[in-house]
Protein backbone atom coordinates (compact mmCIF):
# COMPACT_ATOMS: atom_id res chain seq x y z
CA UNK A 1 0.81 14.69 14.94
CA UNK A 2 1.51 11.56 17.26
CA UNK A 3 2.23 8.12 15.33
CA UNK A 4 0.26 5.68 16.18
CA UNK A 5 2.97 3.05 14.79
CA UNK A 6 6.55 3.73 15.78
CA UNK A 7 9.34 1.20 14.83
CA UNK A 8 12.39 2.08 16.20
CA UNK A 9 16.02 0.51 14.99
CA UNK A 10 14.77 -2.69 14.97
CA UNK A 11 16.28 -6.09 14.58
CA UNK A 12 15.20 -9.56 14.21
CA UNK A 13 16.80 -13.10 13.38
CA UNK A 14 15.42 -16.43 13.27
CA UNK A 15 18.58 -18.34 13.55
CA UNK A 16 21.28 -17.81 10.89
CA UNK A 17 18.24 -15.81 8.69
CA UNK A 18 18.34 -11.78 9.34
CA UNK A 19 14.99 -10.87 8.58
CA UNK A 20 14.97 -7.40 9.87
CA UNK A 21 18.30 -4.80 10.01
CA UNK A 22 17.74 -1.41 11.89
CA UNK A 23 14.52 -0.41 10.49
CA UNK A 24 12.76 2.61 11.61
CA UNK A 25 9.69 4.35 10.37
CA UNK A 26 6.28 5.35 11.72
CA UNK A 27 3.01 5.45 10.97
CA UNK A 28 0.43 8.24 11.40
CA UNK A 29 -3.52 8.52 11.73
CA UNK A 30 -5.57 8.72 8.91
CA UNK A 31 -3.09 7.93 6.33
CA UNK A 32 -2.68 4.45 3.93
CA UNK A 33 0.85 3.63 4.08
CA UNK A 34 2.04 0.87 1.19
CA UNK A 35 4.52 -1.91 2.55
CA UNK A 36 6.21 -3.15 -0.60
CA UNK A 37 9.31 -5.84 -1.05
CA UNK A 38 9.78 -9.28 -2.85
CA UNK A 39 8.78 -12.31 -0.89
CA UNK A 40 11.54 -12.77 2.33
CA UNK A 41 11.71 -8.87 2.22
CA UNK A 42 10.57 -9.00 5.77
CA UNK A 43 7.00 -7.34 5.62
CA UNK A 44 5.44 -10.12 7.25
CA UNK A 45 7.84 -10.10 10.34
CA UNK A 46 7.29 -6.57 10.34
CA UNK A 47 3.20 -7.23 10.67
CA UNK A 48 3.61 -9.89 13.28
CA UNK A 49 5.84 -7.59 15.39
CA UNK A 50 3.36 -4.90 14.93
CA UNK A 51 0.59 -7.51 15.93
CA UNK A 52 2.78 -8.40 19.19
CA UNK A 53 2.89 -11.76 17.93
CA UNK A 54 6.78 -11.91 17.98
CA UNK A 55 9.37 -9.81 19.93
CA UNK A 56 12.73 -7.75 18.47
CA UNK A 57 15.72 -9.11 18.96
CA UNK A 58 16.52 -5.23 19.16
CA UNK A 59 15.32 -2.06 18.74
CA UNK A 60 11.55 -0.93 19.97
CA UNK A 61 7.97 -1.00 18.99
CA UNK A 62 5.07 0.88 19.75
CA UNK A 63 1.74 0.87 18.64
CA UNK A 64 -1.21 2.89 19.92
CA UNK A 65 1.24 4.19 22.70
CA UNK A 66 1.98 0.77 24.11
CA UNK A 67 4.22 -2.35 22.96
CA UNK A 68 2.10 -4.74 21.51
CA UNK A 69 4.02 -8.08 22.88
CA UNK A 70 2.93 -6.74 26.54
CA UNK A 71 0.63 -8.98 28.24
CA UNK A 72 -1.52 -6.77 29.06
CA UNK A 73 -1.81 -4.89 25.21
CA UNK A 74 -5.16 -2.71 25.81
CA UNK A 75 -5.03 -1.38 21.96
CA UNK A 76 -5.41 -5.03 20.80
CA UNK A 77 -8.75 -4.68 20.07
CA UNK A 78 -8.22 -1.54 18.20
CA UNK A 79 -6.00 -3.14 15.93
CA UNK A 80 -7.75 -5.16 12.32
CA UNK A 81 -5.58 -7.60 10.85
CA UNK A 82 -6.05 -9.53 7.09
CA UNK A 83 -3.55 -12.21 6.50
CA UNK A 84 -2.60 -13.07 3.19
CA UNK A 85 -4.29 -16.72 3.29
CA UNK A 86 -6.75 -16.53 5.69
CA UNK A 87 -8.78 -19.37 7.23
CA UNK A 88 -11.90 -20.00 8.91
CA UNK A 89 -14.18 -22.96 10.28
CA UNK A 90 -15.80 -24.68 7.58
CA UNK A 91 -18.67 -25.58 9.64
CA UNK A 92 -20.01 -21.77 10.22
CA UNK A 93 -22.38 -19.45 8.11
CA UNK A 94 -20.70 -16.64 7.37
CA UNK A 95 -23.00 -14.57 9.71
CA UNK A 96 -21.90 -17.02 12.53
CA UNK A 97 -17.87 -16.40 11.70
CA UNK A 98 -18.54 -12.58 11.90
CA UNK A 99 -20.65 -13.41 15.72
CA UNK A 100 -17.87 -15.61 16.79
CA UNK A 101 -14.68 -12.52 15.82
CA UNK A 102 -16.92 -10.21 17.25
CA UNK A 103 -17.29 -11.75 20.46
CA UNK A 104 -13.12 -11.90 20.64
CA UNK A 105 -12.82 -8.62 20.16
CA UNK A 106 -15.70 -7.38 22.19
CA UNK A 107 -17.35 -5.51 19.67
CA UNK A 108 -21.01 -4.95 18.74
CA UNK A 109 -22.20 -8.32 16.59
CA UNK A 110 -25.17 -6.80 15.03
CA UNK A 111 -22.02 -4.84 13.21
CA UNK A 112 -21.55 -7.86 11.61
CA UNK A 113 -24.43 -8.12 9.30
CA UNK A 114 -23.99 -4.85 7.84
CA UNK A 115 -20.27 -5.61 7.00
CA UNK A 116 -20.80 -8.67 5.31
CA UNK A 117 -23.64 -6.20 3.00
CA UNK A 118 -20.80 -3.77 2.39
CA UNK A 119 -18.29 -6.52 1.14
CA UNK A 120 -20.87 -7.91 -0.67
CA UNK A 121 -21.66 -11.55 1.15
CA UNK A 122 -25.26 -10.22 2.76
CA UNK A 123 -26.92 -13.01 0.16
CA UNK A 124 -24.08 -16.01 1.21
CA UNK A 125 -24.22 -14.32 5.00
CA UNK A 126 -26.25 -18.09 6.07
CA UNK A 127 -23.98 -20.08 3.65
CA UNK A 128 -21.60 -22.47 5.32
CA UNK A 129 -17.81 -21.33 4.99
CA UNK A 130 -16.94 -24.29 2.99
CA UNK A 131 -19.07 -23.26 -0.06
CA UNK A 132 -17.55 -19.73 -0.32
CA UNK A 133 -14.77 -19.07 -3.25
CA UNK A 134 -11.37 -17.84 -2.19
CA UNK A 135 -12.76 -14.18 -3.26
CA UNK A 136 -15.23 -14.63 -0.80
CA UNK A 137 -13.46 -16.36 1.43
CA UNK A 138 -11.01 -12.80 1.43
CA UNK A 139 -14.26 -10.48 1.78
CA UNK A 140 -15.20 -12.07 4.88
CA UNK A 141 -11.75 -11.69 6.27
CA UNK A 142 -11.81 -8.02 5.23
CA UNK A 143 -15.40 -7.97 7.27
CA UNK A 144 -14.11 -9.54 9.93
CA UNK A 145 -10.80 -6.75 10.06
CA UNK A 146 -13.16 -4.17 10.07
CA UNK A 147 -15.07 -4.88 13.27
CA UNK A 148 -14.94 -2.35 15.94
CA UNK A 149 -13.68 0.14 13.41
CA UNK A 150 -10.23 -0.23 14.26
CA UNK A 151 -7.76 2.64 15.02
CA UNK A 152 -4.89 0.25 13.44
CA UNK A 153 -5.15 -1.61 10.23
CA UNK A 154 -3.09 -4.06 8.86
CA UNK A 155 -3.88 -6.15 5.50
CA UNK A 156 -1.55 -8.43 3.76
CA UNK A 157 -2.78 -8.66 -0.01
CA UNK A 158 -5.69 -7.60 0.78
CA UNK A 159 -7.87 -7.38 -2.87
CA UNK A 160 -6.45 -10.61 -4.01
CA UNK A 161 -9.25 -12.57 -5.11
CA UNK A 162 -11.75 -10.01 -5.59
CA UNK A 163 -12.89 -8.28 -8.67
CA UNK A 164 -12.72 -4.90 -9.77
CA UNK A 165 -15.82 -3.67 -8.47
CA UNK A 166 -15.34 -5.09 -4.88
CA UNK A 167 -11.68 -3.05 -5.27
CA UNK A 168 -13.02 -0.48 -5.93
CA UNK A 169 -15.69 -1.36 -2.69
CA UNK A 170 -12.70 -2.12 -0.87
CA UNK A 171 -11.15 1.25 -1.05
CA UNK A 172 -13.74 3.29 -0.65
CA UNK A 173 -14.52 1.57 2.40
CA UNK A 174 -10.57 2.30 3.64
CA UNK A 175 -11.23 6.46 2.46
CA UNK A 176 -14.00 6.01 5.49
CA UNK A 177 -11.72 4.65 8.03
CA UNK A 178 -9.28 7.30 7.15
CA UNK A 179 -11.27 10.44 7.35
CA UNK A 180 -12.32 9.10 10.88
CA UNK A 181 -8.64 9.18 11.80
CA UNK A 182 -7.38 4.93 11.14
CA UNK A 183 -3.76 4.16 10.20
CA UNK A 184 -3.48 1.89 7.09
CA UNK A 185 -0.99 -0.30 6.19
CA UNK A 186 -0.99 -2.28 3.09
CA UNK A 187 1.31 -5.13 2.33
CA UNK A 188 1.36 -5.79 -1.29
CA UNK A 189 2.31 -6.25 -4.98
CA UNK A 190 -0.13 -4.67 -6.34
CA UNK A 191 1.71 -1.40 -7.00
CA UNK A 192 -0.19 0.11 -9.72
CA UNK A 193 -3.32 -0.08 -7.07
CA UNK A 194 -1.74 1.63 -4.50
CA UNK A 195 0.68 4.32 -6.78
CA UNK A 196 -2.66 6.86 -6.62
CA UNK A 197 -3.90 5.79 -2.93
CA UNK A 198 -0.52 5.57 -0.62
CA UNK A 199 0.49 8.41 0.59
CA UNK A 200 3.41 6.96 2.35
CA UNK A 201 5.37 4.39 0.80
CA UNK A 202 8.01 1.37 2.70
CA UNK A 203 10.24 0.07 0.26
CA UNK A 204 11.64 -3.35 1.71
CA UNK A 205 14.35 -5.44 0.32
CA UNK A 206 16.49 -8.16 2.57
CA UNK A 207 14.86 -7.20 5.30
CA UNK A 208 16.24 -3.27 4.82
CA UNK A 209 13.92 -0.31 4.50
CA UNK A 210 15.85 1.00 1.45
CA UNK A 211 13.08 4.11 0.69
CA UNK A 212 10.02 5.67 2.86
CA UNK A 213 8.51 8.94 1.78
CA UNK A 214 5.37 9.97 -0.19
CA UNK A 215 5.41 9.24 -3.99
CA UNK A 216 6.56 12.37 -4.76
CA UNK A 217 9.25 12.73 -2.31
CA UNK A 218 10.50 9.32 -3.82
CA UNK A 219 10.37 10.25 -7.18
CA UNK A 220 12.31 13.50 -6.40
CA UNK A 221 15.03 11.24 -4.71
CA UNK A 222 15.30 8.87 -7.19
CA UNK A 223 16.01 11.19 -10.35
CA UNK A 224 14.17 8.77 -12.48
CA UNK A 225 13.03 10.77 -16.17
CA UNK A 226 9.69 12.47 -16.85
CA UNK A 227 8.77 11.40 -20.42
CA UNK A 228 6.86 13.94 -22.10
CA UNK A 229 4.88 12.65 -25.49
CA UNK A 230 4.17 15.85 -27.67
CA UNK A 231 1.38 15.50 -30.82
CA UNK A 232 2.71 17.37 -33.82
CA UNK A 233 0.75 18.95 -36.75
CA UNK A 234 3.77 19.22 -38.97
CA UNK A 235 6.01 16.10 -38.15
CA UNK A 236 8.30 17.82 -40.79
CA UNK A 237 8.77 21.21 -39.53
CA UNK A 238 10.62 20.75 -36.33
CA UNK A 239 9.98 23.44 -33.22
CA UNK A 240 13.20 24.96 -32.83
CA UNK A 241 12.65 24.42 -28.88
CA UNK A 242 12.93 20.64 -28.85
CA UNK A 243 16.05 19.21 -26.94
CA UNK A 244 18.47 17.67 -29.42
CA UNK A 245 17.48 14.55 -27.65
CA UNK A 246 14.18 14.78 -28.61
CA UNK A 247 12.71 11.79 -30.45
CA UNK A 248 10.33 12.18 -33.11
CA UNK A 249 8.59 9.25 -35.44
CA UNK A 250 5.63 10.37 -37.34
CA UNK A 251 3.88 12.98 -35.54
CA UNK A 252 4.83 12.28 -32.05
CA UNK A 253 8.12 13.22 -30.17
CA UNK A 254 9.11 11.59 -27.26
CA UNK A 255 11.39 13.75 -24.59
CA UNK A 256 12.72 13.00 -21.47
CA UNK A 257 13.80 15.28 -18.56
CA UNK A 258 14.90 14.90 -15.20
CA UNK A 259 13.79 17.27 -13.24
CA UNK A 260 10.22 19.31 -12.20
CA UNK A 261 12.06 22.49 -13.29
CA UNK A 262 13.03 20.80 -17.08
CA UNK A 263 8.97 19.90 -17.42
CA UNK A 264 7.33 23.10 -16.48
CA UNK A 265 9.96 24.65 -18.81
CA UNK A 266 8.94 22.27 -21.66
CA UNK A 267 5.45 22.37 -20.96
CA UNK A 268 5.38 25.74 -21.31
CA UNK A 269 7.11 26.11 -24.76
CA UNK A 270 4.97 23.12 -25.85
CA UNK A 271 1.74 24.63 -24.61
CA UNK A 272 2.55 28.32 -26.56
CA UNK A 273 3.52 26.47 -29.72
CA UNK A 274 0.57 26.11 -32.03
CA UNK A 275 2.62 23.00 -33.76
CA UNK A 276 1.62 21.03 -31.12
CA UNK A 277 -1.22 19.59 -30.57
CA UNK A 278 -1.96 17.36 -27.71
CA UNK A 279 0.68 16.91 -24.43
CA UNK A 280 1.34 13.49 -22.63
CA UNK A 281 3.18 13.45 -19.23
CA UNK A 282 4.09 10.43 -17.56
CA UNK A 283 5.80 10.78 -14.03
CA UNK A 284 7.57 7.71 -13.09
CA UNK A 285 5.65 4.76 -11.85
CA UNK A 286 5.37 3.02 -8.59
CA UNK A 287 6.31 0.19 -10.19
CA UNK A 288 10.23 1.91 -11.71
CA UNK A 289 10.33 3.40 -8.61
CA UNK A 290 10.56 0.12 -6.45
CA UNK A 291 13.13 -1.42 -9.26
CA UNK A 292 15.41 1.61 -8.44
CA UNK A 293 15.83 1.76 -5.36
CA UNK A 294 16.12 -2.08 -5.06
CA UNK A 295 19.05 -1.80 -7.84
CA UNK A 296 20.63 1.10 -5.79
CA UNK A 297 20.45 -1.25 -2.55
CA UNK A 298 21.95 -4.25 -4.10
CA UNK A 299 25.07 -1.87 -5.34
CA UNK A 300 25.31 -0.65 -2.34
CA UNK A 301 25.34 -3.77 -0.42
């Protein structure tokens, strides 16, 4: 499968600052990738050089088979962008915003009504700018990344500001754009949203990619335990089975293992052994996994 994003060894400064070191990763179509890092991690340069706003100092991008910072980009308008804060004339309706993006990026502005419907401003579409909330101020940015169904799609923080049901809106709507083929990339710190969604994640710390893979190939690197949570009928009468560093308070024991191989086996004791009751398993999180390989990064550095 061709990427449609390839970042080869790439550098950038801005004066003393490194903000990017020798990254390299790509993206592929119809896939939602997760960008995660603390703030000065070096997502955003990573957007903007994606955009073609700014060049490398080193190294080589490509997007859509061309280098974005060319003057004459022609994927540009396959590309949707969401900034983080984003910012529009006060003075326009929301329908007019939509006309006025759509006529940038050449696209078909009677697209724009039903997009404002499916992010839930159809009612504030003739409502000036000025009088929308920051939610909806960040819905009508999201409309206005989806015009022209874009091939590329970047968001930074995109469902901040919006509530659970226009999340939940909001990723449905992405599921679309994937099964038609669109690259995703999400920049944010929302982990626990993305840990079932991303099937790629970018793990970013001083402007390093310190981890890329899929969750499971991360968790598999990382080593990180599987806690198991057994329900016992007999607190008393321990299984014979349990790992001497089982822990048990009342009538549930706690167990950690390290490996796929260690759960199956305990699974399948636990699930033969009448004593028990109910089975918890908890893989590690998005969330421990981005701690770990941040702590492994800083010992290494």
């Amino acid at each position: 499968m061709t990427a449609t994003v390839a970042i080869e060894h790439v550098e950038k400064r801005y004066r003393a600052v490194r903000a990017l070191h020798d990254v390299s990763f790509t993206l592929e179509p119809g896939r939602l990738s997760a960008l995660v890092g603390h703030n000065g991690a070096g997502k955003t340069t990573l957007i903007k050089l994606m955009l073609g706003l700014i060049r490398p100092d080193k190294g080589s991008i490509c997007v859509l088979g061309e280098n974005p910072a060319a003057g004459e980009f022609a994927g540009r308008r396959s590309l949707g962008f969401l900034p983080e804060n984003v910012a529009f004339n006060a003075a326009l309706t929301g329908r007019e915003t939509l006309a006025f993006y759509a006529r940038l990026k050449g696209s078909d502005a009677k697209q724009g009504a039903a997009l404002l419907e499916r992010v839930g401003l159809g009612e504030a579409s003739r409502r000036l700018v000025g009088t929308y909330s920051k939610g909806m101020r960040q819905r009508l940015g999201l409309a206005q990344a989806l015009l022209g169904r874009p091939r590329v799609l970047l968001l930074d923080e995109p469902t901040t500001g919006l509530d659970p049901a226009l999340r939940l809106t909001f990723y449905e709507i992405l599921d679309e754009l994937r099964r038609d083929g669109a690259t995703v990339l999400i920049s944010s710190h929302a982990l626990d949203e993305l840990e079932g969604r991303a099937e790629q994640v970018l793990i970013m710390n001083r402007g390093i990619l310190v981890a890329d893979g899929t969750l499971a190939e991360l968790r598999a690197l990382a080593g990180l335990p599987i806690r198991i949570t057994l329900k016992l009928a007999d607190p008393v009468a321990r299984p014979e089975w349990l790992p001497n560093d089982a822990v048990i308070a009342h009538d549930r024991c706690d167990i950690a293992v390290v490996d796929h191989a260690g759960k199956m086996r305990l699974l399948r004791q636990a699930a033969g052994d009448p004593a028990v009751t109910d089975i918890g398993v908890a893989e590690p999180t998005l969330d421990e996994l981005y701690a770990h390989f941040l702590r492994q990064q800083e010992r290494a550095a």
